[in-house]
PDB file of N, CA and C in Angstrom:
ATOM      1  N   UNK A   1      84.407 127.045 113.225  1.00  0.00           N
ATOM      2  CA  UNK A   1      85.639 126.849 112.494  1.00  0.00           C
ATOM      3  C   UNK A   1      85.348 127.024 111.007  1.00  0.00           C
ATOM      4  N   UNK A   2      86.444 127.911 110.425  1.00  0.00           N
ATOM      5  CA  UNK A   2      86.029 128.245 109.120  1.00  0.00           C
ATOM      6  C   UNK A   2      86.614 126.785 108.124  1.00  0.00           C
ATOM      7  N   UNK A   3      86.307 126.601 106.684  1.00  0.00           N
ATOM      8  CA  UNK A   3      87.175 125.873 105.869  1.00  0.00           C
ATOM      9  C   UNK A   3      87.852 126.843 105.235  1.00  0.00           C
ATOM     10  N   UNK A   4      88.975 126.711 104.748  1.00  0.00           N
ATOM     11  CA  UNK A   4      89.742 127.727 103.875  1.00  0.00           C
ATOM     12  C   UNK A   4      90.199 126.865 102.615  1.00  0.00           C
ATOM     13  N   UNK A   5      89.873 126.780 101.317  1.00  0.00           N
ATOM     14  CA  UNK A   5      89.982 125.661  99.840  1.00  0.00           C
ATOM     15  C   UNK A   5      91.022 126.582  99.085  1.00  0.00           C
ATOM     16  N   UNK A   6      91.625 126.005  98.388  1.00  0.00           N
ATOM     17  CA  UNK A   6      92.620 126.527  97.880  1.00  0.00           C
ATOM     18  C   UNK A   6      92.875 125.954  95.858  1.00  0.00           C
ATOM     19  N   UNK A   7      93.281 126.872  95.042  1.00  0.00           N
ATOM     20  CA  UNK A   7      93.218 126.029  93.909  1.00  0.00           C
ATOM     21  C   UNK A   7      94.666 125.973  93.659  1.00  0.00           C
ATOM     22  N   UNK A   8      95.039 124.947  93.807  1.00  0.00           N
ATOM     23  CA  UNK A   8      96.535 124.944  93.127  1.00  0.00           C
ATOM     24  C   UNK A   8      96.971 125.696  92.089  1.00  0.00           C
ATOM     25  N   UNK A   9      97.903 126.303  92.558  1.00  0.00           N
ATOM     26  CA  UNK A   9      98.913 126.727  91.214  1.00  0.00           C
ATOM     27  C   UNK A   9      99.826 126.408  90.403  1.00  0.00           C
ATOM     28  N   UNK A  10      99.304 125.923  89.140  1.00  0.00           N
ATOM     29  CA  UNK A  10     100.156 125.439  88.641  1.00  0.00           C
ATOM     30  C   UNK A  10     100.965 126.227  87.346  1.00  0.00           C
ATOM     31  N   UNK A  11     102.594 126.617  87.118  1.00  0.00           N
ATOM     32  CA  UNK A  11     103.137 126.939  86.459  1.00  0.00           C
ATOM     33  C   UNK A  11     102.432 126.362  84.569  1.00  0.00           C
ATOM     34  N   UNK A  12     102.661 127.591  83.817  1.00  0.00           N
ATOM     35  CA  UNK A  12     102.308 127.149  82.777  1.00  0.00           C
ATOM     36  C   UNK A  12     103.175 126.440  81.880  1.00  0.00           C
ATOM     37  N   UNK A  13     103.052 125.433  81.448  1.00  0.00           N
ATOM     38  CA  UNK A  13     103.745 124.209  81.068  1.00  0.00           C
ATOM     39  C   UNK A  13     103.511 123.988  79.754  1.00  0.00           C
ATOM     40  N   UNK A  14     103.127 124.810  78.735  1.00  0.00           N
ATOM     41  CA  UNK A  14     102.625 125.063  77.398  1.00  0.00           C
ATOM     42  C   UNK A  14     101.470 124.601  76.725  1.00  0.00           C
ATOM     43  N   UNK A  15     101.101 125.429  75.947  1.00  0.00           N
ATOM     44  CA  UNK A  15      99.871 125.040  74.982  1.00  0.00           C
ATOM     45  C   UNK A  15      99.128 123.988  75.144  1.00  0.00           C
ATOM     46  N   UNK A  16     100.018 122.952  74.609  1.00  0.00           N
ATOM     47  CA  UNK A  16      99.353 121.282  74.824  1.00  0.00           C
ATOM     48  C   UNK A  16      99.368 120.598  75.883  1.00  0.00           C
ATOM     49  N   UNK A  17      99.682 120.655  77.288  1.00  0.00           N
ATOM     50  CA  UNK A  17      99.390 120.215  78.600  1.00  0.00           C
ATOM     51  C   UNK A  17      98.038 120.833  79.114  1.00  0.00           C
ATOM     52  N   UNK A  18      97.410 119.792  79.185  1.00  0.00           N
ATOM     53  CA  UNK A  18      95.947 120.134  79.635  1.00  0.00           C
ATOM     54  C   UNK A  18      95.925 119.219  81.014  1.00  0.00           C
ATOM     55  N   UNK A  19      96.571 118.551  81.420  1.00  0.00           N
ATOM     56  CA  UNK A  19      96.120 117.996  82.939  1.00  0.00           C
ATOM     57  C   UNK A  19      97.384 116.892  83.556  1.00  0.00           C
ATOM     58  N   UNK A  20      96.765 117.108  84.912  1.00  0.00           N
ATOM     59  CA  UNK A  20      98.339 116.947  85.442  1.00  0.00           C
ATOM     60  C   UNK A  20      97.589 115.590  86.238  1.00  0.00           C
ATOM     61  N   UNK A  21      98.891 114.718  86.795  1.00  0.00           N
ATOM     62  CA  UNK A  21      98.576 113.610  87.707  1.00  0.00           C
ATOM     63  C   UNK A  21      99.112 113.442  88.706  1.00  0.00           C
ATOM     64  N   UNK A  22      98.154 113.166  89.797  1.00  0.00           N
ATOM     65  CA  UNK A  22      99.043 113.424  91.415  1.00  0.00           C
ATOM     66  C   UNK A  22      99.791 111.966  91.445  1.00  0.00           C
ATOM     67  N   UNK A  23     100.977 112.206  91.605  1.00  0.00           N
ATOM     68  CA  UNK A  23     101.720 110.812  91.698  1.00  0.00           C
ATOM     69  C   UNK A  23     102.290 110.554  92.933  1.00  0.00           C
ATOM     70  N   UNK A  24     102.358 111.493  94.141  1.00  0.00           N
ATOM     71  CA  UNK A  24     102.464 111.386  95.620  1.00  0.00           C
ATOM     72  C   UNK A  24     101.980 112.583  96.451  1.00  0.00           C
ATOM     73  N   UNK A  25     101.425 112.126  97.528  1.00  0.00           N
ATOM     74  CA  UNK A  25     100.797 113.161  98.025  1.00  0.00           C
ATOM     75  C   UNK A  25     101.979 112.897  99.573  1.00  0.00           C
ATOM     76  N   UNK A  26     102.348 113.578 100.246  1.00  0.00           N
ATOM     77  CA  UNK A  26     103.436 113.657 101.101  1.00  0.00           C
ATOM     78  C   UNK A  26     103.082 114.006 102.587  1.00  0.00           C
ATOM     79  N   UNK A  27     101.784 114.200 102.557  1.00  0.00           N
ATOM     80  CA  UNK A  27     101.206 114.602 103.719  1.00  0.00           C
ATOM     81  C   UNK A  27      99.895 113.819 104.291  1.00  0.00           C
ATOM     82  N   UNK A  28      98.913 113.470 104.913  1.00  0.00           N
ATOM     83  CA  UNK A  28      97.967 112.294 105.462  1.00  0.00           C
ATOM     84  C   UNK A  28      97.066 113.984 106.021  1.00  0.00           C
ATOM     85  N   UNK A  29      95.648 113.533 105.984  1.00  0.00           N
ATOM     86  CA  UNK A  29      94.741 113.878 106.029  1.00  0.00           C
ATOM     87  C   UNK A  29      94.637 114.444 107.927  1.00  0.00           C
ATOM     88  N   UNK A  30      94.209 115.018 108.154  1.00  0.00           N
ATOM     89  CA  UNK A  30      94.407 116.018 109.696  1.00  0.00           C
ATOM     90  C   UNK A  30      95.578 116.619 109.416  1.00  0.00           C
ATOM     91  N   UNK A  31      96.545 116.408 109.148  1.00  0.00           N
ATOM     92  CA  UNK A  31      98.271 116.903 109.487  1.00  0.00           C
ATOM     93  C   UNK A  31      98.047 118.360 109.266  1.00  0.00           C
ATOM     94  N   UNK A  32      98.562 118.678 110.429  1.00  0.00           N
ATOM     95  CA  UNK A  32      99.419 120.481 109.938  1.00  0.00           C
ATOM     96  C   UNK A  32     100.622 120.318 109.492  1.00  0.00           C
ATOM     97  N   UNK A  33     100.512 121.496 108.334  1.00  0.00           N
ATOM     98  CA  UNK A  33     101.425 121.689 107.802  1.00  0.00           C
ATOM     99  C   UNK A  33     102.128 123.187 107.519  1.00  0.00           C
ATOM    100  N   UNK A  34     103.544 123.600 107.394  1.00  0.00           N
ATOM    101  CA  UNK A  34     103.804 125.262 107.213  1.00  0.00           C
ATOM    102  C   UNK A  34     103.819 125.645 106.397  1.00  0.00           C
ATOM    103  N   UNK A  35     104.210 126.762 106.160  1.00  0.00           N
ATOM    104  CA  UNK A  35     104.294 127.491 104.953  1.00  0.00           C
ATOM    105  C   UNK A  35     105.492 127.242 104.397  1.00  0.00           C
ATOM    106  N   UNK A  36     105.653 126.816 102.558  1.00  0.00           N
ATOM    107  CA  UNK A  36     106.819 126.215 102.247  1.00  0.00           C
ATOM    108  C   UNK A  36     106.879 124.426 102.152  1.00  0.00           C
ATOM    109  N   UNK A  37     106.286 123.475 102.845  1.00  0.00           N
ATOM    110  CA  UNK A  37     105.821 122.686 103.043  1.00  0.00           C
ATOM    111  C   UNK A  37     105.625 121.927 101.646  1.00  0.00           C
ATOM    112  N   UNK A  38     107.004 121.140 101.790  1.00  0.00           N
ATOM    113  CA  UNK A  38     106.406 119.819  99.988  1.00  0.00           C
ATOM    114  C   UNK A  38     105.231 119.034 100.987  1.00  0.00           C
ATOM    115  N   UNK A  39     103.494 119.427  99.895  1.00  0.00           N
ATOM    116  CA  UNK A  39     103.134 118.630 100.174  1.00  0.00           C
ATOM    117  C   UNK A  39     102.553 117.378  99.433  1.00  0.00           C
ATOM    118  N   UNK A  40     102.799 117.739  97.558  1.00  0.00           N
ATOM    119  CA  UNK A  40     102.194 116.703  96.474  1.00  0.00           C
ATOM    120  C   UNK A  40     103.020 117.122  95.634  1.00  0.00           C
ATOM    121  N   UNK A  41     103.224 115.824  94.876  1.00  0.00           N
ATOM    122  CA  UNK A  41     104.196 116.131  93.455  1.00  0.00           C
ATOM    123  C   UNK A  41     103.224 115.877  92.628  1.00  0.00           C
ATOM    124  N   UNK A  42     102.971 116.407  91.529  1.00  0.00           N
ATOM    125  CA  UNK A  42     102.063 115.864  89.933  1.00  0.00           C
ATOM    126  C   UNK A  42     102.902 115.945  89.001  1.00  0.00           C
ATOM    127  N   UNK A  43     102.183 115.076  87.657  1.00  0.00           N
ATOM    128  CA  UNK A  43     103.121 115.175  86.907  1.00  0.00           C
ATOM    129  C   UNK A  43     102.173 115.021  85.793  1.00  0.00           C
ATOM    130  N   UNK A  44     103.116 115.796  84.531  1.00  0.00           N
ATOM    131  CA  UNK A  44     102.677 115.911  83.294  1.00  0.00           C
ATOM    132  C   UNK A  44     103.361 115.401  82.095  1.00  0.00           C
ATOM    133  N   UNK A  45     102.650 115.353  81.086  1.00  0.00           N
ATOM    134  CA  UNK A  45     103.734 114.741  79.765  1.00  0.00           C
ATOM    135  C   UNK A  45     105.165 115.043  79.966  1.00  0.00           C
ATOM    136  N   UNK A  46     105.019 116.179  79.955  1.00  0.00           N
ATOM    137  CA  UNK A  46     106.502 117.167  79.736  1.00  0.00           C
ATOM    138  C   UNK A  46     107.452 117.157  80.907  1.00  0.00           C
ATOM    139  N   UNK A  47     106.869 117.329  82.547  1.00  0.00           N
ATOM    140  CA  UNK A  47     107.462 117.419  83.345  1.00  0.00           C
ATOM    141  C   UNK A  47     107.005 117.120  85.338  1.00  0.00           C
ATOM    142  N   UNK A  48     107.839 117.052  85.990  1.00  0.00           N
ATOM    143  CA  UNK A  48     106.653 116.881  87.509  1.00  0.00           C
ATOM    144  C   UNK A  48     106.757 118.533  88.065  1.00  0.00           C
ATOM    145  N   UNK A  49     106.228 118.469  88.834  1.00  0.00           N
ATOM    146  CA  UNK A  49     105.803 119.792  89.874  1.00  0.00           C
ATOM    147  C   UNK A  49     105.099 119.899  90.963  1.00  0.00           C
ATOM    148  N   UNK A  50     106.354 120.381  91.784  1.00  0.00           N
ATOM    149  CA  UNK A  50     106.309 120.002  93.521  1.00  0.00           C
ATOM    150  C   UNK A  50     105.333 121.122  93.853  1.00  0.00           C
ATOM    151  N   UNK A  51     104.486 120.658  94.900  1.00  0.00           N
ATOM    152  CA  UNK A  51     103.444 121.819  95.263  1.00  0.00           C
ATOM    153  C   UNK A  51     103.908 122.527  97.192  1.00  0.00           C
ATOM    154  N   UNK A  52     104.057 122.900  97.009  1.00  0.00           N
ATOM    155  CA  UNK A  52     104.193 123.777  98.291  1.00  0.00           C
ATOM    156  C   UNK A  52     103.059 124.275  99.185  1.00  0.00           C
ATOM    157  N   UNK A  53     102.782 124.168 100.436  1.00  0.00           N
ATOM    158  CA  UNK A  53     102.125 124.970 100.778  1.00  0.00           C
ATOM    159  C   UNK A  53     102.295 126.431 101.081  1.00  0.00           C
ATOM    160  N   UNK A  54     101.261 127.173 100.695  1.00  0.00           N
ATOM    161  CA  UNK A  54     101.212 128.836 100.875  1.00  0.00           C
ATOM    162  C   UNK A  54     101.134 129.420 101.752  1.00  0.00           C
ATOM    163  N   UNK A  55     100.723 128.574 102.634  1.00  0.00           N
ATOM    164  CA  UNK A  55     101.173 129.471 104.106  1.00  0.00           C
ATOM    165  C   UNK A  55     100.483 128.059 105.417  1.00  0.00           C
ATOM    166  N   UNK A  56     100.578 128.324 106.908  1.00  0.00           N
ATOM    167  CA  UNK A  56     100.450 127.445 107.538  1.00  0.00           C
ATOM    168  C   UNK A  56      99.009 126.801 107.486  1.00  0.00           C
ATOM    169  N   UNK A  57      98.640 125.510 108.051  1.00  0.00           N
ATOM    170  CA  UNK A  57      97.199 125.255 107.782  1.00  0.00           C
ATOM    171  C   UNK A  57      96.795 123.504 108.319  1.00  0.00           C
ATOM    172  N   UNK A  58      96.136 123.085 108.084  1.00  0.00           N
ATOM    173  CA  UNK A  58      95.603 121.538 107.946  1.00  0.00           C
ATOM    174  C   UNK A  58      95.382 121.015 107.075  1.00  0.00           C
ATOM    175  N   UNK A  59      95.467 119.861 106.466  1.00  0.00           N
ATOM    176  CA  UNK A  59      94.817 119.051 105.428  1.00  0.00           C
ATOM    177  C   UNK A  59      93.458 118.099 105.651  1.00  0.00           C
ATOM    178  N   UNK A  60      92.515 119.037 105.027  1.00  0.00           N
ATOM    179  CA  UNK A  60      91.474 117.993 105.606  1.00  0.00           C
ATOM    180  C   UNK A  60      91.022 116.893 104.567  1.00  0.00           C
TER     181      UNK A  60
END
């Protein structure tokens, strides 16, 4: 079984935002999940940002 890691993408949110904070994660550790999939919100000075998954998979 392969691992497949992924780096979040995060929209650029300007100049002075340098780091974001996970403030819910929406999904538990084994779970499959699809593509499209809210699975963490973070948030920054300026604003939050829902993360999606990119296509189908597991959370390990």
């Amino acid at each position: 079984m392969s691992t497949f890691l992924i780096e979040i993408p995060v929209p650029s949110m300007g100049a002075t935002v340098h780091e974001l904070t996970l403030i819910d994660l929406f999904v538990e550790a084994e779970s499959r999940i699809s593509k499209g999939q809210k699975v963490a919100e973070f948030e920054s000075d300026k604003s939050v940002f829902e993360f999606e998954a990119p296509c189908d998979g597991r959370i390990r």
